[in-house]
Protein backbone atom coordinates (compact mmCIF):
# COMPACT_ATOMS: atom_id res chain seq x y z
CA UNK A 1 0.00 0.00 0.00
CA UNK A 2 1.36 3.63 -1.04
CA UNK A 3 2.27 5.99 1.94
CA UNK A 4 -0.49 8.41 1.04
CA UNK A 5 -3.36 5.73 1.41
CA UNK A 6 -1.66 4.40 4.40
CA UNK A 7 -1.94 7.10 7.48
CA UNK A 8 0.04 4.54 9.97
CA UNK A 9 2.98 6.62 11.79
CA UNK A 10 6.54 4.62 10.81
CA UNK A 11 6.87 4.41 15.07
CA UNK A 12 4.33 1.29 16.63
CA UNK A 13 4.55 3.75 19.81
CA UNK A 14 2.72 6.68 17.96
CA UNK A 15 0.98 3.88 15.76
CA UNK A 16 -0.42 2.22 18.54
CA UNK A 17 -1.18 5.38 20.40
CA UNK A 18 -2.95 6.87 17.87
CA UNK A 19 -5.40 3.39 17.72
CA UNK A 20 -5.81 4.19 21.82
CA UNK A 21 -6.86 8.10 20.55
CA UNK A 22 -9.41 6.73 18.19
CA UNK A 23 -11.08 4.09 20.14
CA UNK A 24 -11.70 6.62 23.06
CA UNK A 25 -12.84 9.32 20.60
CA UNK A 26 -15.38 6.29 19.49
CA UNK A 27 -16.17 5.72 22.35
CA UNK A 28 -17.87 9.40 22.97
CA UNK A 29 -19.05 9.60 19.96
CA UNK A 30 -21.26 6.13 20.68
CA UNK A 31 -22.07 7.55 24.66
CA UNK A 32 -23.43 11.05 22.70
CA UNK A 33 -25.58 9.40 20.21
CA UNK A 34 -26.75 6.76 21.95
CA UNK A 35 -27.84 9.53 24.70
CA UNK A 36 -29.19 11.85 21.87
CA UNK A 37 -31.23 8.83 20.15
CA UNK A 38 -32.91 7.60 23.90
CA UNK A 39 -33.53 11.49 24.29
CA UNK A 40 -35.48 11.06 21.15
CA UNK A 41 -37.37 8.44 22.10
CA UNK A 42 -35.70 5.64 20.82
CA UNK A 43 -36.02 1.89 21.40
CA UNK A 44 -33.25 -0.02 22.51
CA UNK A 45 -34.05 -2.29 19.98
CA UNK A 46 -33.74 0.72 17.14
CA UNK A 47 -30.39 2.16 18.71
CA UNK A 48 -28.77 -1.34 19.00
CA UNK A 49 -29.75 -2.31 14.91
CA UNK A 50 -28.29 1.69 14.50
CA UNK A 51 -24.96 0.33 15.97
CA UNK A 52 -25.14 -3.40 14.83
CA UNK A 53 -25.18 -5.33 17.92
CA UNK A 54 -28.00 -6.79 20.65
CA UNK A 55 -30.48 -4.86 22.09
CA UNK A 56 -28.61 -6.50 25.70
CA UNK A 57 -25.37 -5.44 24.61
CA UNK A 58 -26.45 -1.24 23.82
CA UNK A 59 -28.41 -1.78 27.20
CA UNK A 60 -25.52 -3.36 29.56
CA UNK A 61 -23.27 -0.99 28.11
CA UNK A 62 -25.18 2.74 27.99
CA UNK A 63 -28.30 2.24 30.06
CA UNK A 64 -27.02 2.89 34.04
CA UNK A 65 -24.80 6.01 32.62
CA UNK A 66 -28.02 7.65 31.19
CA UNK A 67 -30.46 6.71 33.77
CA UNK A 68 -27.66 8.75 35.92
CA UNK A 69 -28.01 11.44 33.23
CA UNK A 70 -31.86 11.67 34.01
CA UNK A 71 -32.45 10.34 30.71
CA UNK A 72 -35.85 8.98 30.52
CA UNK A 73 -35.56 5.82 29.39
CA UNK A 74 -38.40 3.31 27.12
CA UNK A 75 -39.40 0.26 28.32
CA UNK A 76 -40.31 -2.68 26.40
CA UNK A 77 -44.22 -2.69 25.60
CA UNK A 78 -44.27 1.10 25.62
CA UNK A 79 -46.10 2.70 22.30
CA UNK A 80 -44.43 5.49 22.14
CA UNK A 81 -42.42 6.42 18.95
């Protein structure tokens, strides 16, 4: 692969720290929409098909940090949309 199309730094240090960089900045990026989509009114079922995993896995992961946030949160059954 050409440099240009490759944006790895030559050093694994600065490669490797740029990988930790990204994955945190993913990280927010998920917490903020996730938190904007249950804000909403969002399913968990619609924001875990958004991110392409289980409806358990966007629940364990965001749910107790925006019930903390006062975020009010749907519950299965409910009709709203």
């Amino acid at each position: 692969m050409p440099a240009a199309e490759n944006p790895v730094p030559p050093e694994p240090a600065d490669a490797l720290a740029a990988v930790v960089a990204l994955r945190r900045l993913a990280d927010q990026l998920e917490d903020a929409a996730v938190e904007q989509a249950m804000r909403a009114g969002w399913s968990w079922p619609q924001a875990a098909e958004a991110l392409g995993v289980t409806r358990q896995a966007v629940h364990k992961k965001h749910a107790k940090r925006l019930i903390t946030a006062g975020v009010k949160l749907r519950r299965r059954g409910d009709d709203r949309v």
